[in-house]
Structures are given as C-alpha cells and as structure tokens.
C-alpha atoms as a PDB file:
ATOM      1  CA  UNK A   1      60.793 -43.463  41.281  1.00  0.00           C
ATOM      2  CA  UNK A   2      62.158 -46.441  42.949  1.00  0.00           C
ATOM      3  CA  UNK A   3      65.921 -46.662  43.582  1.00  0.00           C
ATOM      4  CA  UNK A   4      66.186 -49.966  41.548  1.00  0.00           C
ATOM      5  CA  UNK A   5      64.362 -48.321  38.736  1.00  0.00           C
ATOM      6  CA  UNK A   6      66.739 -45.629  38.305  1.00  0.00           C
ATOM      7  CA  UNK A   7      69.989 -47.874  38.388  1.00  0.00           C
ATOM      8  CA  UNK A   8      68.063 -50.259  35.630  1.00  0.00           C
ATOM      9  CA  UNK A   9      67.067 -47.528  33.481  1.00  0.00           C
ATOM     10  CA  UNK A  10      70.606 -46.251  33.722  1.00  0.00           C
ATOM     11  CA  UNK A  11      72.081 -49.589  33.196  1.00  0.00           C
ATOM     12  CA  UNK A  12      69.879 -50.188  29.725  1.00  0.00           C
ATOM     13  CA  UNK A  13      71.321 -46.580  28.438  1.00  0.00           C
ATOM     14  CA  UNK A  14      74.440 -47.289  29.584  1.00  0.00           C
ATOM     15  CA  UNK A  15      74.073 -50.308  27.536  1.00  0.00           C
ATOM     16  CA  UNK A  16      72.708 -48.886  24.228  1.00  0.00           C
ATOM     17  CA  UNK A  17      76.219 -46.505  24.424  1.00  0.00           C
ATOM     18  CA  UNK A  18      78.537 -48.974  24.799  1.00  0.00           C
ATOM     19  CA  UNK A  19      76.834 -51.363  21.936  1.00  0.00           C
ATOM     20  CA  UNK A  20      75.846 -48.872  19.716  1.00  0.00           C
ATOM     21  CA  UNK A  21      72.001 -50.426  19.926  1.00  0.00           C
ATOM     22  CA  UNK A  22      68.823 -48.074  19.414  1.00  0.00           C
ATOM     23  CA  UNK A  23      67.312 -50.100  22.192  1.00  0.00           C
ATOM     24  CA  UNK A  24      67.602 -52.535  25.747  1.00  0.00           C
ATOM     25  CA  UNK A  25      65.030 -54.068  27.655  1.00  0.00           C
ATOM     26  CA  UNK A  26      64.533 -56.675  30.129  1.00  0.00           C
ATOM     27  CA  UNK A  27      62.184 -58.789  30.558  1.00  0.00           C
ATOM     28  CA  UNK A  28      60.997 -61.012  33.964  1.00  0.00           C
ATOM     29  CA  UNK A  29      59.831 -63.994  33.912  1.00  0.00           C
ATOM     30  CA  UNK A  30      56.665 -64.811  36.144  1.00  0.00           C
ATOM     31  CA  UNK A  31      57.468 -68.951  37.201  1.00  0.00           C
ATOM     32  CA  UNK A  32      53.801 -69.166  38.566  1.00  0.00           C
ATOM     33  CA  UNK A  33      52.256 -68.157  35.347  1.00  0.00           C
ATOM     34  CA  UNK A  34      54.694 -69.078  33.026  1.00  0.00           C
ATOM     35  CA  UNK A  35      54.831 -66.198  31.320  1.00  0.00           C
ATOM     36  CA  UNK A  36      57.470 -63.229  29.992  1.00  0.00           C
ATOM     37  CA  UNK A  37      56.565 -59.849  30.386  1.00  0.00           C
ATOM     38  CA  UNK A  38      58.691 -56.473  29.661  1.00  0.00           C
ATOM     39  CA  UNK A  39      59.418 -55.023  31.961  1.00  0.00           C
ATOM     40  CA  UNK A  40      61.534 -52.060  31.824  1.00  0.00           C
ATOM     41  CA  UNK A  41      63.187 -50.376  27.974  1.00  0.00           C
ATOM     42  CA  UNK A  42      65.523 -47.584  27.084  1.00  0.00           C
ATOM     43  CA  UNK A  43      65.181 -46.498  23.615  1.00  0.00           C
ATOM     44  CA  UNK A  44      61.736 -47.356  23.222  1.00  0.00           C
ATOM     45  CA  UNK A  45      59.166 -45.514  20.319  1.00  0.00           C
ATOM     46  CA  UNK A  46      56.195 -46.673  21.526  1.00  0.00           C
ATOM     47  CA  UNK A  47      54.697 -48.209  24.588  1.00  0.00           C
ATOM     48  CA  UNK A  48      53.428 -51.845  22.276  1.00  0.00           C
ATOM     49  CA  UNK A  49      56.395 -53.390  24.306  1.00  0.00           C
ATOM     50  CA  UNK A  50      54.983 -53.052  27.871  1.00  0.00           C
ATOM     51  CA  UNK A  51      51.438 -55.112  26.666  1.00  0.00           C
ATOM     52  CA  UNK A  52      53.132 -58.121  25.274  1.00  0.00           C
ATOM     53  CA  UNK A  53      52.785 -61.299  27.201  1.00  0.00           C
ATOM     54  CA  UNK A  54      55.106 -64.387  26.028  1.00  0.00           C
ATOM     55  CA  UNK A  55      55.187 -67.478  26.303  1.00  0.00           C
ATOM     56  CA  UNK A  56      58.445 -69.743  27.445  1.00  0.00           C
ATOM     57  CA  UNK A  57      59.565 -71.258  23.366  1.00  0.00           C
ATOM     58  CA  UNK A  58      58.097 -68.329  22.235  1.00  0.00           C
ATOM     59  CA  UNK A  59      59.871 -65.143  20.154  1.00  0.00           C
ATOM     60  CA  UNK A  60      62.515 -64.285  21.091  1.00  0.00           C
ATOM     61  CA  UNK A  61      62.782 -63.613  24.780  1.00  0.00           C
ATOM     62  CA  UNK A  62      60.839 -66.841  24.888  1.00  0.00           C
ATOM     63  CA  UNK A  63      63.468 -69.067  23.493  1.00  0.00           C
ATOM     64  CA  UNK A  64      66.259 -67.364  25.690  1.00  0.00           C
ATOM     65  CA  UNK A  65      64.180 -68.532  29.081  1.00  0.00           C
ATOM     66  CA  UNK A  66      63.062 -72.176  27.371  1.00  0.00           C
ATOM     67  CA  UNK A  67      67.128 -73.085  26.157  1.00  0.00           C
ATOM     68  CA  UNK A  68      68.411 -70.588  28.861  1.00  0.00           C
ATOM     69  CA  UNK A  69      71.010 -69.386  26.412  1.00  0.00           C
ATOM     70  CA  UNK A  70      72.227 -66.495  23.957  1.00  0.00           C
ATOM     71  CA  UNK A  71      70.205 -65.704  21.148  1.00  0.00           C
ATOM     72  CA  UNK A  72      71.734 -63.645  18.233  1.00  0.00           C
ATOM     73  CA  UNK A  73      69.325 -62.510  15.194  1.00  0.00           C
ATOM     74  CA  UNK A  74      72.055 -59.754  13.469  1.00  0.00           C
ATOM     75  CA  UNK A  75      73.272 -59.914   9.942  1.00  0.00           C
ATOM     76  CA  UNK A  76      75.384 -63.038  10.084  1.00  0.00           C
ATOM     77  CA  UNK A  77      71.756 -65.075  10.496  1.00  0.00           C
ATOM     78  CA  UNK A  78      70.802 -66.442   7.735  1.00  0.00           C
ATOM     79  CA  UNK A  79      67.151 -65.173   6.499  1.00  0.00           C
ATOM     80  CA  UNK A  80      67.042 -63.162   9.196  1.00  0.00           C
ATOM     81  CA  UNK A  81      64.471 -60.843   7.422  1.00  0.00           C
ATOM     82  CA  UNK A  82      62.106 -63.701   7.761  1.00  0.00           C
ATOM     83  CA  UNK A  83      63.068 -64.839  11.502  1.00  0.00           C
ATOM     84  CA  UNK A  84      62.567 -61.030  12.677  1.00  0.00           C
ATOM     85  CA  UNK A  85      59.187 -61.361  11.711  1.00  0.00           C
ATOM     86  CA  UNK A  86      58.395 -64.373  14.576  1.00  0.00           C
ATOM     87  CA  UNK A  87      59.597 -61.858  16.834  1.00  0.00           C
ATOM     88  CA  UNK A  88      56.921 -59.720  18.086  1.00  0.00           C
ATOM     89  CA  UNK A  89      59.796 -56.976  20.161  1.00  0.00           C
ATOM     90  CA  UNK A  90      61.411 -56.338  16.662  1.00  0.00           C
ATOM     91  CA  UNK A  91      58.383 -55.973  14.927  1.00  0.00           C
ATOM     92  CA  UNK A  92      56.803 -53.435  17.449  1.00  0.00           C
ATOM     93  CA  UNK A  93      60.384 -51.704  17.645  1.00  0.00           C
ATOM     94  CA  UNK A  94      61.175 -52.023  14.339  1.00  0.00           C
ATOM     95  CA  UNK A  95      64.521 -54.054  15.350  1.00  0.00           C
ATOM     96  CA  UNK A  96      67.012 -55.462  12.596  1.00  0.00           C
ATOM     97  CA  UNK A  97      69.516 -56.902  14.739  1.00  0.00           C
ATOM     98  CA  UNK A  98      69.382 -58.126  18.158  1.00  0.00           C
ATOM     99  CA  UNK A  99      70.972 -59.881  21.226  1.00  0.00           C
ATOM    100  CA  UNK A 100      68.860 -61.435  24.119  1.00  0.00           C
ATOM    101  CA  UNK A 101      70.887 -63.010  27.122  1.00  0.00           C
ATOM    102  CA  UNK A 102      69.427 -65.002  30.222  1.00  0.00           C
ATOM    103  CA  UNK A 103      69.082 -63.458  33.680  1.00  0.00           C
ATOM    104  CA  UNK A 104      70.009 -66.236  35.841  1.00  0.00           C
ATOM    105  CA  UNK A 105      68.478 -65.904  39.262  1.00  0.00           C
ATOM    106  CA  UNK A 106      68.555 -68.537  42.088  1.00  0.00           C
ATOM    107  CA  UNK A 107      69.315 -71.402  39.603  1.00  0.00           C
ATOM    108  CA  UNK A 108      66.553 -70.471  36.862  1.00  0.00           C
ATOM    109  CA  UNK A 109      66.130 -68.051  34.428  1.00  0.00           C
ATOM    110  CA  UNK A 110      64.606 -65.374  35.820  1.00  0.00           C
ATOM    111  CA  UNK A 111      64.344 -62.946  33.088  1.00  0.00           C
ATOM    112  CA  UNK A 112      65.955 -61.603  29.552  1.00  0.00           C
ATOM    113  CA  UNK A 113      68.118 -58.641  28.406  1.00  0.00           C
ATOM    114  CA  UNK A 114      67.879 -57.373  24.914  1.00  0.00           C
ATOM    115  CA  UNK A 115      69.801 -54.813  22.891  1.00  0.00           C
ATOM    116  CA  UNK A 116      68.429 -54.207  19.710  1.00  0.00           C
ATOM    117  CA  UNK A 117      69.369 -51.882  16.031  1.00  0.00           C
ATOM    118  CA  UNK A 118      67.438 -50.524  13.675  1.00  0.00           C
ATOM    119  CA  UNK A 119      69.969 -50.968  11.339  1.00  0.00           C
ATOM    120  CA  UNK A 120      72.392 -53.866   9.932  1.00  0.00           C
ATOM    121  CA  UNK A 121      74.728 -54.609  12.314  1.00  0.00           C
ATOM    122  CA  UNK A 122      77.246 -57.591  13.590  1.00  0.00           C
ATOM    123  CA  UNK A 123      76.922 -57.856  17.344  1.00  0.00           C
ATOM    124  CA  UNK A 124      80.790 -58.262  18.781  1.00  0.00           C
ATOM    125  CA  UNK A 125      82.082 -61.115  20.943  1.00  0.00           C
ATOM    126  CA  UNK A 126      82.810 -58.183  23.142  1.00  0.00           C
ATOM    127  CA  UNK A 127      79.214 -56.899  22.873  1.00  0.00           C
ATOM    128  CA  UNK A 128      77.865 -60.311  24.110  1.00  0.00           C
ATOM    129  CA  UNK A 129      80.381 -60.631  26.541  1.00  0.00           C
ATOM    130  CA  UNK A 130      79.498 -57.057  27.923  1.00  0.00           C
ATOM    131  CA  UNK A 131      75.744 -58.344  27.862  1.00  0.00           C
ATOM    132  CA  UNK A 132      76.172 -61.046  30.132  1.00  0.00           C
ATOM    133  CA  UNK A 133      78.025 -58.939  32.274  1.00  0.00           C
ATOM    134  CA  UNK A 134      75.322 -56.168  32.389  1.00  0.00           C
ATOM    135  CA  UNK A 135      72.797 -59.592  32.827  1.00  0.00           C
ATOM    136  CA  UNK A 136      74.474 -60.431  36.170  1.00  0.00           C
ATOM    137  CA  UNK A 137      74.601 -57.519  37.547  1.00  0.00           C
ATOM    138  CA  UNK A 138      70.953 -56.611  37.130  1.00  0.00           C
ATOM    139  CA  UNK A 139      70.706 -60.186  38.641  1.00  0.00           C
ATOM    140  CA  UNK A 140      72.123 -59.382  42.281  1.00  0.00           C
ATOM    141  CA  UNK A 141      70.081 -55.958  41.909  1.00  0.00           C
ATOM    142  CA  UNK A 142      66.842 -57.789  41.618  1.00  0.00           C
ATOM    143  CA  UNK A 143      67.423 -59.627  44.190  1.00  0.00           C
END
C-alpha cells in the first residue's frame, strides 16, 4: 500500500473520531473529464461508492466543486429527508447528515471531503472548521 494511502485512510478515521460521523470520503476531481469520482472512504458498507461517477452541479460532491464551497445537509436543513434523496453517497451509505468541504488545489477545486451519520445529527462550527482543516492538509499531501 502506498505511503499516501495509508496517511489518507488514517486521516478519514481520524476524522470519523473526532466528528462522531459513521463515514469520510474524498473525492478527486478529474479537470479533463469533468468528472467526480471517490476515491478513497473510511466507514464504508459497501463498495456502491467507488462506481459512482458525478458530474460538477451534481449531488452533493458535485455542488461543492461547481460553488467551491461548504455544503451542510444535517438536521437544521429544512426537508432534508427529501434533499438526501438527490444525493446518490447518502443513499448508497445510507447517510442522514452530512458535511462536504472543497479541496482546493493549485487555485481550483481539486476534490471533496465528506463526513457523513447515519443518524440525526447537528454538525458543529467546530466540526466544519476541523473539516477544512483536515481538507488542506490532504491538499499539500496530494500534491
């Protein structure tokens, strides 16, 4: 197993016990193709994850890389039950609640990081902020 791989799969469980989430993923953009594919998960119960191709606008990892911002879908959304259901990661995960941050690289979005419940939950300020954090630094490891 590649060096990288171990400190991202450590970094995504790392993740999950900090933000009490069932599951983290990232996902990498492909800028050639245009499309979103995930890439690596902790706290996956199934493999549906790894065949999903997205496009930019699209669910949720797809919106995050089109508006290159923070998207939040945890019990403070209104009709949430209905939003999850555009989302094809909660659906194949069975996800609640979730957070998806950008992975800025070299100016652009170059990917997303998700942490996701299978419960009910409010995400924290501090759980986004700690997010973002965990976002940048699997930025300068990609690099």
């Amino acid at each position: 197993m590649e060096v990288i791989q171990v400190e991202i799969e450590q970094k995504l469980h790392d993740l999950c016990m900090n933000t009490s989430s069932d599951f983290s993923a990232i996902a990498h953009v492909d800028q050639g193709n245009q499309t979103i594919r995930w890439e690596y998960a902790h706290g996956y119960t199934n493999n549906r994850f790894k065949n999903m191709v997205i496009r930019p606008g699209k669910g949720l990892s797809g919106s995050v890389v089109r508006f290159g911002t923070t998207m939040i879908l945890d019990i403070d959304t209104p009709d949430r039950q209905r939003t999850r259901l555009q989302y094809p990661i909660m659906l194949a995960e069975n996800l609640v609640s979730a957070v998806a941050v950008p992975i800025q690289m070299n100016g652009k979005v170059g990917g997303v990081l998700l942490i996701g419940s299978r419960n009910e939950v409010k995400y924290s300020t501090e759980h986004v902020e700690h997010l973002k954090k965990v976002a940048d630094e699997i930025a300068a490891i990609k690099k």
